[in-house]
N, C-alpha and C. Protein backbone atom coordinates (compact mmCIF):
# COMPACT_ATOMS: atom_id res chain seq x y z
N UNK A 1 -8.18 35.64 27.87
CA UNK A 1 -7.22 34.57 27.63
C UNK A 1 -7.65 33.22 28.20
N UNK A 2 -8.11 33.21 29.62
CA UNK A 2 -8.74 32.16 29.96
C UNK A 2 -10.04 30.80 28.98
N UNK A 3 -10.64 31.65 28.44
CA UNK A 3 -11.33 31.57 27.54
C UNK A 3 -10.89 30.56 26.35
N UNK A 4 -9.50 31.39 25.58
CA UNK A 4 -8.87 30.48 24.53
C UNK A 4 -8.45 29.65 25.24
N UNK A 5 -7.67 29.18 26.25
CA UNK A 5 -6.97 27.91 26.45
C UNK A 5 -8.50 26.55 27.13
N UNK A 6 -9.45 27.33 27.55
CA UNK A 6 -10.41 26.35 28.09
C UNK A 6 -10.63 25.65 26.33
N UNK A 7 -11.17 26.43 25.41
CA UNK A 7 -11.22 25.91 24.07
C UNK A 7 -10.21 24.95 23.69
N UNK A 8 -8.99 25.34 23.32
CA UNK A 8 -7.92 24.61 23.00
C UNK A 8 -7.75 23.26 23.78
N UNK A 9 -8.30 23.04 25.30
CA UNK A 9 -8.30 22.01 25.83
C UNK A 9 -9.13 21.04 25.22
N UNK A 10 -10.66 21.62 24.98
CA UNK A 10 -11.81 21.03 24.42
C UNK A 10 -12.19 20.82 22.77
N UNK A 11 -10.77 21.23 22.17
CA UNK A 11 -10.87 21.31 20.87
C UNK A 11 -11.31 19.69 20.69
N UNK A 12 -12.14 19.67 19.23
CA UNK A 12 -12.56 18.97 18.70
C UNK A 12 -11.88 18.35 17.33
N UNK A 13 -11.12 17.00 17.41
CA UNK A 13 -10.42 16.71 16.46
C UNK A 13 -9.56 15.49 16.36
N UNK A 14 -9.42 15.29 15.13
CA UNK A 14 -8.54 13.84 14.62
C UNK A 14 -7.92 13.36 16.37
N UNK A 15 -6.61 14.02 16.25
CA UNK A 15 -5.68 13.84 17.54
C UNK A 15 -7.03 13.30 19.05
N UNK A 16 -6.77 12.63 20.00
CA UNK A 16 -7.27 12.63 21.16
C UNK A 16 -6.41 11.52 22.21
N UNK A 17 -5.84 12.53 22.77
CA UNK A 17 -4.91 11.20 23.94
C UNK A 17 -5.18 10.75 24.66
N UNK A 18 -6.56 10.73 24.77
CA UNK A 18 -6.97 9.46 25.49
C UNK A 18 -7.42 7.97 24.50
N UNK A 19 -7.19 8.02 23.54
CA UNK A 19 -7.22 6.86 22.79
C UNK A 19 -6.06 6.02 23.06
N UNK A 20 -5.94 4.84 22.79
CA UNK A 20 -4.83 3.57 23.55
C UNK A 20 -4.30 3.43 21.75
N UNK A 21 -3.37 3.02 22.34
CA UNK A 21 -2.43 2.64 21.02
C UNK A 21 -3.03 1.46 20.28
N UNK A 22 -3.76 0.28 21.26
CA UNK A 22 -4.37 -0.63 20.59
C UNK A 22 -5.72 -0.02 19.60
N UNK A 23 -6.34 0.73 19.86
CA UNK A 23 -7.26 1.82 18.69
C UNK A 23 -7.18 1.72 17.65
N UNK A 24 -7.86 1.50 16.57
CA UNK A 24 -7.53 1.63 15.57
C UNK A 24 -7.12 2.84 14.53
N UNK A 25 -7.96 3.74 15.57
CA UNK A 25 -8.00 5.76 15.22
C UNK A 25 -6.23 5.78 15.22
N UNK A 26 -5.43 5.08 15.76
CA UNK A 26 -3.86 5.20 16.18
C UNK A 26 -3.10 4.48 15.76
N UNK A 27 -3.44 3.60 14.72
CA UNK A 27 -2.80 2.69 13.84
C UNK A 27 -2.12 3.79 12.72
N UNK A 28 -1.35 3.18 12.21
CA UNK A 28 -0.32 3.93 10.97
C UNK A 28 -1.22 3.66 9.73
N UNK A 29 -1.28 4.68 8.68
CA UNK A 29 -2.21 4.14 7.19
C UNK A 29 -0.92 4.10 6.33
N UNK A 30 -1.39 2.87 5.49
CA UNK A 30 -0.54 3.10 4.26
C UNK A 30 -1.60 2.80 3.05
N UNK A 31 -1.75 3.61 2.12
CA UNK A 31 -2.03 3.78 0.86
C UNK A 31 -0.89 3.18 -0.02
N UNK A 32 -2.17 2.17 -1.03
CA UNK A 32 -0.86 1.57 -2.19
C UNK A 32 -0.03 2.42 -2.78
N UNK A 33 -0.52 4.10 -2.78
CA UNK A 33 0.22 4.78 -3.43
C UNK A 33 1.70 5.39 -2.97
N UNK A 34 1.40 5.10 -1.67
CA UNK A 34 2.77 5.68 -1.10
C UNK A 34 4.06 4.17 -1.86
N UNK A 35 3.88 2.91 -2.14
CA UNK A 35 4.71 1.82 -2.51
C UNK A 35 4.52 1.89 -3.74
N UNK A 36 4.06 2.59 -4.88
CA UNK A 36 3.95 2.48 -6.45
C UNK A 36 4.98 3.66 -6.87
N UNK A 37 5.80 2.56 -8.00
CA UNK A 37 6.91 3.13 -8.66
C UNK A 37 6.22 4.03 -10.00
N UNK A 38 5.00 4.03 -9.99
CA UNK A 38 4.76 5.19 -11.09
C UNK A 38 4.02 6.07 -10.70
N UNK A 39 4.23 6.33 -9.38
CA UNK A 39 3.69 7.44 -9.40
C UNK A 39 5.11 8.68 -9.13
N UNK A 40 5.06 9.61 -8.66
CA UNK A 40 6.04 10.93 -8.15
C UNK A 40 6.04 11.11 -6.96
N UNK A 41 6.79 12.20 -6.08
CA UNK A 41 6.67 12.13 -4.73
C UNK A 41 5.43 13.21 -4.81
N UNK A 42 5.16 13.96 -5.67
CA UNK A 42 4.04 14.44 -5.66
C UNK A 42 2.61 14.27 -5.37
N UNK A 43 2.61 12.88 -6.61
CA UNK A 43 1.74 12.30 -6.40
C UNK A 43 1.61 11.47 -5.31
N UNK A 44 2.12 10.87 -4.74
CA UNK A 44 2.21 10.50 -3.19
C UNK A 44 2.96 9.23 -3.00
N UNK A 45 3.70 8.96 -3.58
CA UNK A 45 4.71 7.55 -3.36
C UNK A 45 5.89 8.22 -1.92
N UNK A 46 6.10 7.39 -1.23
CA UNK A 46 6.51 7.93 0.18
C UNK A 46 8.04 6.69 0.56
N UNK A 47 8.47 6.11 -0.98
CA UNK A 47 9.72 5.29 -0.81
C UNK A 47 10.15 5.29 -1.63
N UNK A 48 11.55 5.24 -1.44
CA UNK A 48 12.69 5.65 -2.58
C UNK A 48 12.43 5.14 -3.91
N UNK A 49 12.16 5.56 -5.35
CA UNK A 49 11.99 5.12 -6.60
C UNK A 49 12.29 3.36 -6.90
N UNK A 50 14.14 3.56 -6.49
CA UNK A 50 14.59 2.55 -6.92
C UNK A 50 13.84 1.31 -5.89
N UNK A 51 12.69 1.48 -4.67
CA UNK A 51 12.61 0.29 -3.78
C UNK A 51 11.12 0.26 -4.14
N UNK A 52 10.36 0.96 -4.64
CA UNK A 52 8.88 1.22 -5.04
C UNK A 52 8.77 -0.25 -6.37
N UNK A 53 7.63 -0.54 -6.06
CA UNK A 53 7.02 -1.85 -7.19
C UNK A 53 5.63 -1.24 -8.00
N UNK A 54 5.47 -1.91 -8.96
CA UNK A 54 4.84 -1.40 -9.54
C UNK A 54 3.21 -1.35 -9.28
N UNK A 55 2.17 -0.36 -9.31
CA UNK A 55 1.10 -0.56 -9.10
C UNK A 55 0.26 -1.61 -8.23
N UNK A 56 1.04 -1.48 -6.99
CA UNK A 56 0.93 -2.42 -5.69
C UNK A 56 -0.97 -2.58 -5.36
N UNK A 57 -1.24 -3.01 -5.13
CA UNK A 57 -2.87 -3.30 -4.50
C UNK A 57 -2.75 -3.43 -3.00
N UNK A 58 -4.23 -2.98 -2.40
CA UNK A 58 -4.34 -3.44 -1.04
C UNK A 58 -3.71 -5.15 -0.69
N UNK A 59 -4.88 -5.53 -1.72
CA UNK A 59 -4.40 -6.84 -1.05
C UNK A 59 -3.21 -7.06 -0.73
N UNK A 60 -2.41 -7.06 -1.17
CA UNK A 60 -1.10 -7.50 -1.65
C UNK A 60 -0.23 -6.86 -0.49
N UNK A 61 -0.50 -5.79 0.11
CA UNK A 61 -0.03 -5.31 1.03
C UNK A 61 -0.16 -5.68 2.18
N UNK A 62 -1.89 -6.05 2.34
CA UNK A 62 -2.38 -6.62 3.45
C UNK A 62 -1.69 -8.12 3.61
N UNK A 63 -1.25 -9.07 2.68
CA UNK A 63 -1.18 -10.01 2.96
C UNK A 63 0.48 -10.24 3.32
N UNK A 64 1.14 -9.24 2.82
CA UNK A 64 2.79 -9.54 3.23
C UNK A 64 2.79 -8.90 4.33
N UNK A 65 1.87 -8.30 5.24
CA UNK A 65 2.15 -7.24 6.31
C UNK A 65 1.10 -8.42 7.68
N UNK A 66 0.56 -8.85 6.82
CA UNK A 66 -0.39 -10.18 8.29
C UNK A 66 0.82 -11.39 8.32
N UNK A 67 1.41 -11.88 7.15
CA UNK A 67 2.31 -12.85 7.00
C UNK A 67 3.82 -12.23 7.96
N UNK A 68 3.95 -10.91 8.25
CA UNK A 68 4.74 -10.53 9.37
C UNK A 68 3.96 -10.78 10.54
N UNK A 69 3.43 -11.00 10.97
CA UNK A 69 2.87 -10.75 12.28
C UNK A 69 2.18 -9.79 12.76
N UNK A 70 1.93 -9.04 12.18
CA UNK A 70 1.58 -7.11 12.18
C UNK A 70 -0.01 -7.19 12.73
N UNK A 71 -0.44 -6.42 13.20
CA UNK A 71 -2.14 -6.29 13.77
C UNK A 71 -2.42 -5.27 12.41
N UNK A 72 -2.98 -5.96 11.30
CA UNK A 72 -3.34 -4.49 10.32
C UNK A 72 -4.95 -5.05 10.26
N UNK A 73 -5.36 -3.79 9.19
CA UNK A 73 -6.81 -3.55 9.22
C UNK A 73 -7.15 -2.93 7.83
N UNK A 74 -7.87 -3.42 7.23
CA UNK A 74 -8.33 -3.43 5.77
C UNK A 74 -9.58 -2.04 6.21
N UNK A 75 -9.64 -0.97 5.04
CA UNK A 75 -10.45 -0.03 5.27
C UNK A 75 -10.99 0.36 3.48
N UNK A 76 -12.02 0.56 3.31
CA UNK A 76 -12.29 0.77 1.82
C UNK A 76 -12.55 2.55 1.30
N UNK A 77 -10.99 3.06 1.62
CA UNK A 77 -10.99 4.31 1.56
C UNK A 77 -9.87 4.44 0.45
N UNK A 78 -10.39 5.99 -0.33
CA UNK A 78 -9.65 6.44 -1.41
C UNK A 78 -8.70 7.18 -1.21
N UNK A 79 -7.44 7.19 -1.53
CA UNK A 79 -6.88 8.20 -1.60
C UNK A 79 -6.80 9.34 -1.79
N UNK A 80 -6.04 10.57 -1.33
CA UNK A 80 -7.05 12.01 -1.78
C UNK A 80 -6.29 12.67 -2.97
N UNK A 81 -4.89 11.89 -3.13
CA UNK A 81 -4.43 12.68 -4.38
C UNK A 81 -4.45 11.87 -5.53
N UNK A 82 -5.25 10.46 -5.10
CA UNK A 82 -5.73 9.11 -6.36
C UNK A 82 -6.20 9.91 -7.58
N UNK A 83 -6.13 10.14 -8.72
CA UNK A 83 -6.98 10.46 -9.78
C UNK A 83 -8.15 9.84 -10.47
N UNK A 84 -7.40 7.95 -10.43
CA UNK A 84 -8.47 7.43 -11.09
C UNK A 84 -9.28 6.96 -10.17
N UNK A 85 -10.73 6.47 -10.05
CA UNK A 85 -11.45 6.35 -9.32
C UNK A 85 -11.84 4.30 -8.96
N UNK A 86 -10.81 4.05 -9.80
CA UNK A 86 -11.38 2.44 -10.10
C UNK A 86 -11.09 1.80 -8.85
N UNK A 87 -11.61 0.43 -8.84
CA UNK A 87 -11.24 -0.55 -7.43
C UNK A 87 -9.98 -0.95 -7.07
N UNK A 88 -9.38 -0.93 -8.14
CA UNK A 88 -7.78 -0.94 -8.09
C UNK A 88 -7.06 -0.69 -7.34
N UNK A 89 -7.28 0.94 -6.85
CA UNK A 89 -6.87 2.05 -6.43
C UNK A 89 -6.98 2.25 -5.35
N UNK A 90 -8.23 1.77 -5.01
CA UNK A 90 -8.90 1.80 -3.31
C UNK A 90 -8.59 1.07 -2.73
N UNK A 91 -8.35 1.15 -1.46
CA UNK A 91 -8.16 0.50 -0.49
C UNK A 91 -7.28 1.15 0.59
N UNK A 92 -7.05 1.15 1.95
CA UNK A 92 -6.28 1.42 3.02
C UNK A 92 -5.46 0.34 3.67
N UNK A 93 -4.62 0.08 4.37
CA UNK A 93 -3.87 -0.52 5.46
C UNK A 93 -3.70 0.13 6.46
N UNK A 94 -4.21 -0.73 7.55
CA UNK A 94 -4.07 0.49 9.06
C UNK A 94 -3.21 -1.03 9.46
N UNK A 95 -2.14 0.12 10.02
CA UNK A 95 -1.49 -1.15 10.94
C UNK A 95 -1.19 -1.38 12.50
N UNK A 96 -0.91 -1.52 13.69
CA UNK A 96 -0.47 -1.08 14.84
C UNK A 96 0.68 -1.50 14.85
N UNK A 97 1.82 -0.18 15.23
CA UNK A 97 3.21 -0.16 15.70
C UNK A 97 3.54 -0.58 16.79
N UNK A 98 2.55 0.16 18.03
CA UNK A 98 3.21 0.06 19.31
C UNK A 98 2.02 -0.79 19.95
N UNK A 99 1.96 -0.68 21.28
CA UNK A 99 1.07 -1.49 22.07
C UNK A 99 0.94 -0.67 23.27
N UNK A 100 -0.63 -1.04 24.18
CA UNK A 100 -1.12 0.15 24.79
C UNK A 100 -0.39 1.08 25.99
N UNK A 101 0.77 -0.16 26.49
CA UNK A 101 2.02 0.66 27.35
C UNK A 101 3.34 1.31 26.38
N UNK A 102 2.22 1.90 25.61
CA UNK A 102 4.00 2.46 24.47
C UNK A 102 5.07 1.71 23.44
N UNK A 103 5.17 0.46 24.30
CA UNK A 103 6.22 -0.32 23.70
C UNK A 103 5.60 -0.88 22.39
N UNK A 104 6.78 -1.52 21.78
CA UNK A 104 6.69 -1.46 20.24
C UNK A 104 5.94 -2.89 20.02
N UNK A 105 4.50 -3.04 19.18
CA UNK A 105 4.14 -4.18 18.61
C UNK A 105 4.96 -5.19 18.26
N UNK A 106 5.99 -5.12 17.35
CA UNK A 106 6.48 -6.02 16.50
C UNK A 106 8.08 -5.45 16.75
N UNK A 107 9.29 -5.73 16.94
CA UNK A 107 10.42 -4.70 17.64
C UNK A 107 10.79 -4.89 16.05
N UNK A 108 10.78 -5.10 15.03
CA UNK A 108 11.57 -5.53 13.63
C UNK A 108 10.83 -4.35 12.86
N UNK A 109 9.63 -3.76 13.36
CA UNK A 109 9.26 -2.32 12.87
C UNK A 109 8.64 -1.81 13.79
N UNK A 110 9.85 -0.60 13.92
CA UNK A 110 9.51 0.50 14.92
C UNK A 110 8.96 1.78 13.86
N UNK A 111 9.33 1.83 12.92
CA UNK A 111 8.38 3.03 12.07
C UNK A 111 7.66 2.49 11.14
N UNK A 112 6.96 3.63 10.53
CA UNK A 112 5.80 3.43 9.24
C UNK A 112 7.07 3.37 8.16
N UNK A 113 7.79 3.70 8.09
CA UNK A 113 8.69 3.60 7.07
C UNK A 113 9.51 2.07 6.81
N UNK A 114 9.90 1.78 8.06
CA UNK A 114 10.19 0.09 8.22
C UNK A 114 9.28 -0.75 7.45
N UNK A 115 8.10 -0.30 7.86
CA UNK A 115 6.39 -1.04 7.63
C UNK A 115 6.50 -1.14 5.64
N UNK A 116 6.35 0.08 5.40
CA UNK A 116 6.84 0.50 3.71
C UNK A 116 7.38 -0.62 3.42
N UNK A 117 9.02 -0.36 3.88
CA UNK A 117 9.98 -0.92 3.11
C UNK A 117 9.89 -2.18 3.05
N UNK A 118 9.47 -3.27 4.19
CA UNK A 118 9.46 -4.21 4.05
C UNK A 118 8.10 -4.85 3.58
N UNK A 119 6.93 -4.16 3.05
CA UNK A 119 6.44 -4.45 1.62
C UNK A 119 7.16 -4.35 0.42
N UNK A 120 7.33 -3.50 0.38
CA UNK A 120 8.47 -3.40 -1.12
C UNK A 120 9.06 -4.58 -1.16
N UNK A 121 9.80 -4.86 0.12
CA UNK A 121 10.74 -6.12 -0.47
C UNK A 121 9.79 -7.53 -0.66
N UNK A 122 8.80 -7.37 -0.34
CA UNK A 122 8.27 -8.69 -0.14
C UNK A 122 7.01 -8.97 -1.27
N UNK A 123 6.44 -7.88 -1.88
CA UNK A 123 5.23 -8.58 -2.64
C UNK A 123 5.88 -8.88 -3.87
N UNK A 124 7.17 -8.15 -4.11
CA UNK A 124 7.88 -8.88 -5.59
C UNK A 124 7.63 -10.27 -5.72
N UNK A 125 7.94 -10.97 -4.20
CA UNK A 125 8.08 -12.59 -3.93
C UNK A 125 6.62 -13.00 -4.02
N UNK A 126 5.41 -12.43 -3.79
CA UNK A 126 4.06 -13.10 -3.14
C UNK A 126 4.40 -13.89 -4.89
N UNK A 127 3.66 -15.01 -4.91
CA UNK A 127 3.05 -16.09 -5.95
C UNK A 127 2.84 -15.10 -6.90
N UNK A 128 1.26 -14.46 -6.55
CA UNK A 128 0.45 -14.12 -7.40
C UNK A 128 1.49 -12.94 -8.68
N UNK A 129 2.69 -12.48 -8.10
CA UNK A 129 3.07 -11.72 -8.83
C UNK A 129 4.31 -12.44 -9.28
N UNK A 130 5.08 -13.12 -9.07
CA UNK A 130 5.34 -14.37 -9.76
C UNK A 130 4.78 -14.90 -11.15
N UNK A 131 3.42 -15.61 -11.16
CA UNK A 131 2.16 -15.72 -11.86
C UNK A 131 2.39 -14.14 -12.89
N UNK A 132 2.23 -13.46 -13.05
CA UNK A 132 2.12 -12.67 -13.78
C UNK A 132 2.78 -12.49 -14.91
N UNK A 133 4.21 -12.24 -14.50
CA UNK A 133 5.32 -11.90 -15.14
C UNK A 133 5.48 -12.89 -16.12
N UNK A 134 5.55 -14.22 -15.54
CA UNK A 134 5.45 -15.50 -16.30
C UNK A 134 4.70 -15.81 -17.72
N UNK A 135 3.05 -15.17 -17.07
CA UNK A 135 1.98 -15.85 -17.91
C UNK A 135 2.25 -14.25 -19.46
N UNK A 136 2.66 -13.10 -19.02
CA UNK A 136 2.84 -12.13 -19.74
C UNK A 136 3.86 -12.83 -21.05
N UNK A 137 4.87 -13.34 -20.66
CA UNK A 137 5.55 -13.54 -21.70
C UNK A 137 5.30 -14.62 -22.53
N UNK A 138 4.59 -15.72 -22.11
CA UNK A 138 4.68 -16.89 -23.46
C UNK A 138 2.92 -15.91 -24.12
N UNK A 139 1.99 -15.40 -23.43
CA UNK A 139 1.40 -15.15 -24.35
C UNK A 139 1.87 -13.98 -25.59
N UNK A 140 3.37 -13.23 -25.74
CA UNK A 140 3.52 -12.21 -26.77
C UNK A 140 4.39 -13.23 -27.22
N UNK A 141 4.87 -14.56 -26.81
CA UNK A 141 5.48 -15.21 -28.21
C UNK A 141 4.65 -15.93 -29.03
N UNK A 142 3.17 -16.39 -28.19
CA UNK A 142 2.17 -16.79 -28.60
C UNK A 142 1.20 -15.88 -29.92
N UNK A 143 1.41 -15.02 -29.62
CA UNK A 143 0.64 -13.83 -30.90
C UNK A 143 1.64 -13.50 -31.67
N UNK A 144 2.56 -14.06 -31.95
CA UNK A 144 3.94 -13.52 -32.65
C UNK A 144 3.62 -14.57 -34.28
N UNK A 145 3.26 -16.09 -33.60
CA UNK A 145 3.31 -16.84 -34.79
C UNK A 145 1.89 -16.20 -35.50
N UNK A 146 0.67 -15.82 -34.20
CA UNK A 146 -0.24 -15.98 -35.38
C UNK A 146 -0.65 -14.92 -36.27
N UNK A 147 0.37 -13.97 -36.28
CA UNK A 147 0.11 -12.85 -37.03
C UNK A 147 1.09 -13.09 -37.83
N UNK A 148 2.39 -13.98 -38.19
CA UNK A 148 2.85 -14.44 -39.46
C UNK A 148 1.64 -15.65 -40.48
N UNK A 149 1.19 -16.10 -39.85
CA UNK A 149 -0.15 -16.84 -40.73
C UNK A 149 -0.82 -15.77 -41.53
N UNK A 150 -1.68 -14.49 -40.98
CA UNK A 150 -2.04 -13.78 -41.33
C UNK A 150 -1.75 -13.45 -42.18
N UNK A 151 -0.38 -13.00 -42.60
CA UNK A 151 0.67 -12.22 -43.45
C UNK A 151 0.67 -13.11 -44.60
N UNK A 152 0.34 -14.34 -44.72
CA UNK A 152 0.53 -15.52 -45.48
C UNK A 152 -0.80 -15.53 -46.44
N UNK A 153 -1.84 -15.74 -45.67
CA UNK A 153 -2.82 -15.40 -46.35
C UNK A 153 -3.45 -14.16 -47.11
N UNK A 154 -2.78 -13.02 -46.47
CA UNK A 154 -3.19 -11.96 -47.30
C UNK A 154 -2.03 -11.82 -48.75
N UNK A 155 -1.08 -12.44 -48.93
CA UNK A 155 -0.49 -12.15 -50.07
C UNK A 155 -1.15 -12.96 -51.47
N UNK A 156 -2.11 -14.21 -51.22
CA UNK A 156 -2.55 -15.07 -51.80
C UNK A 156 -3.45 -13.82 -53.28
């Protein structure tokens, strides 16, 4: 018996408490997939449907989560239940919660779930997705006229 617990002391692995909270090994991850409204809880979305946005990006995460104040950290890792393999897809957020005496980094998020939610609420607002929504719609009223021209000329 002596034996197993000397092992179990010396086990080799993820976990190690002697790492400081400032570490980055001890930062919280968030994957875009846990904040995307199309995926399932299966597939790995980790916030309520109705608060999930659509096909979120690193960036986009990274930049409403530094614009809090947050210590995060950009990592160019895949997800493991990702399917598609594109650049899209990739990316990590490591963030730090607490600080190296325990107490909390930022007191306005004490969990990874706080961290979540208040992306959700916030990249709806960033510009760039603003910009989107916008430029989407005058170009389908834009292809609307020129496929009645079309229609014009082929009856000739």
């Amino acid at each position: 018996m002596p034996c197993v617990r000397k092992m179990a002391a010396n086990a080799v692995g993820p976990w190690n408490d002697k790492k400081k909270h400032s570490d980055r090994e001890r930062w919280i991850c968030i994957y875009p997939a846990y904040l995307n409204s199309r995926k399932t809880l299966a597939e790995g979305r980790r916030v309520p449907k109705d608060v999930a946005i659509e096909n979120p990006t690193h960036q986009e995460i990274r930049d409403v989560l530094a614009a809090a104040g947050l210590r995060i950290g950009v990592e160019d890792k895949m997800y493991s239940r990702e399917r598609s393999k594109e650049l899209l897809f990739r990316g990590r957020i490591r963030v730090q919660l607490k600080n190296d005496d325990g107490c909390l980094f930022n007191p306005n998020f004490p969990t990874r779930d706080s961290v979540m939610l208040h992306a959700c609420q916030m990249i709806p607002k960033l510009k760039t997705r603003q910009g989107k929504q916008g430029g989407d719609q005058g170009q389908s009223q834009g292809g609307g006229s020129g496929s009645g021209a079309k229609k014009k000329k082929g009856r000739r």
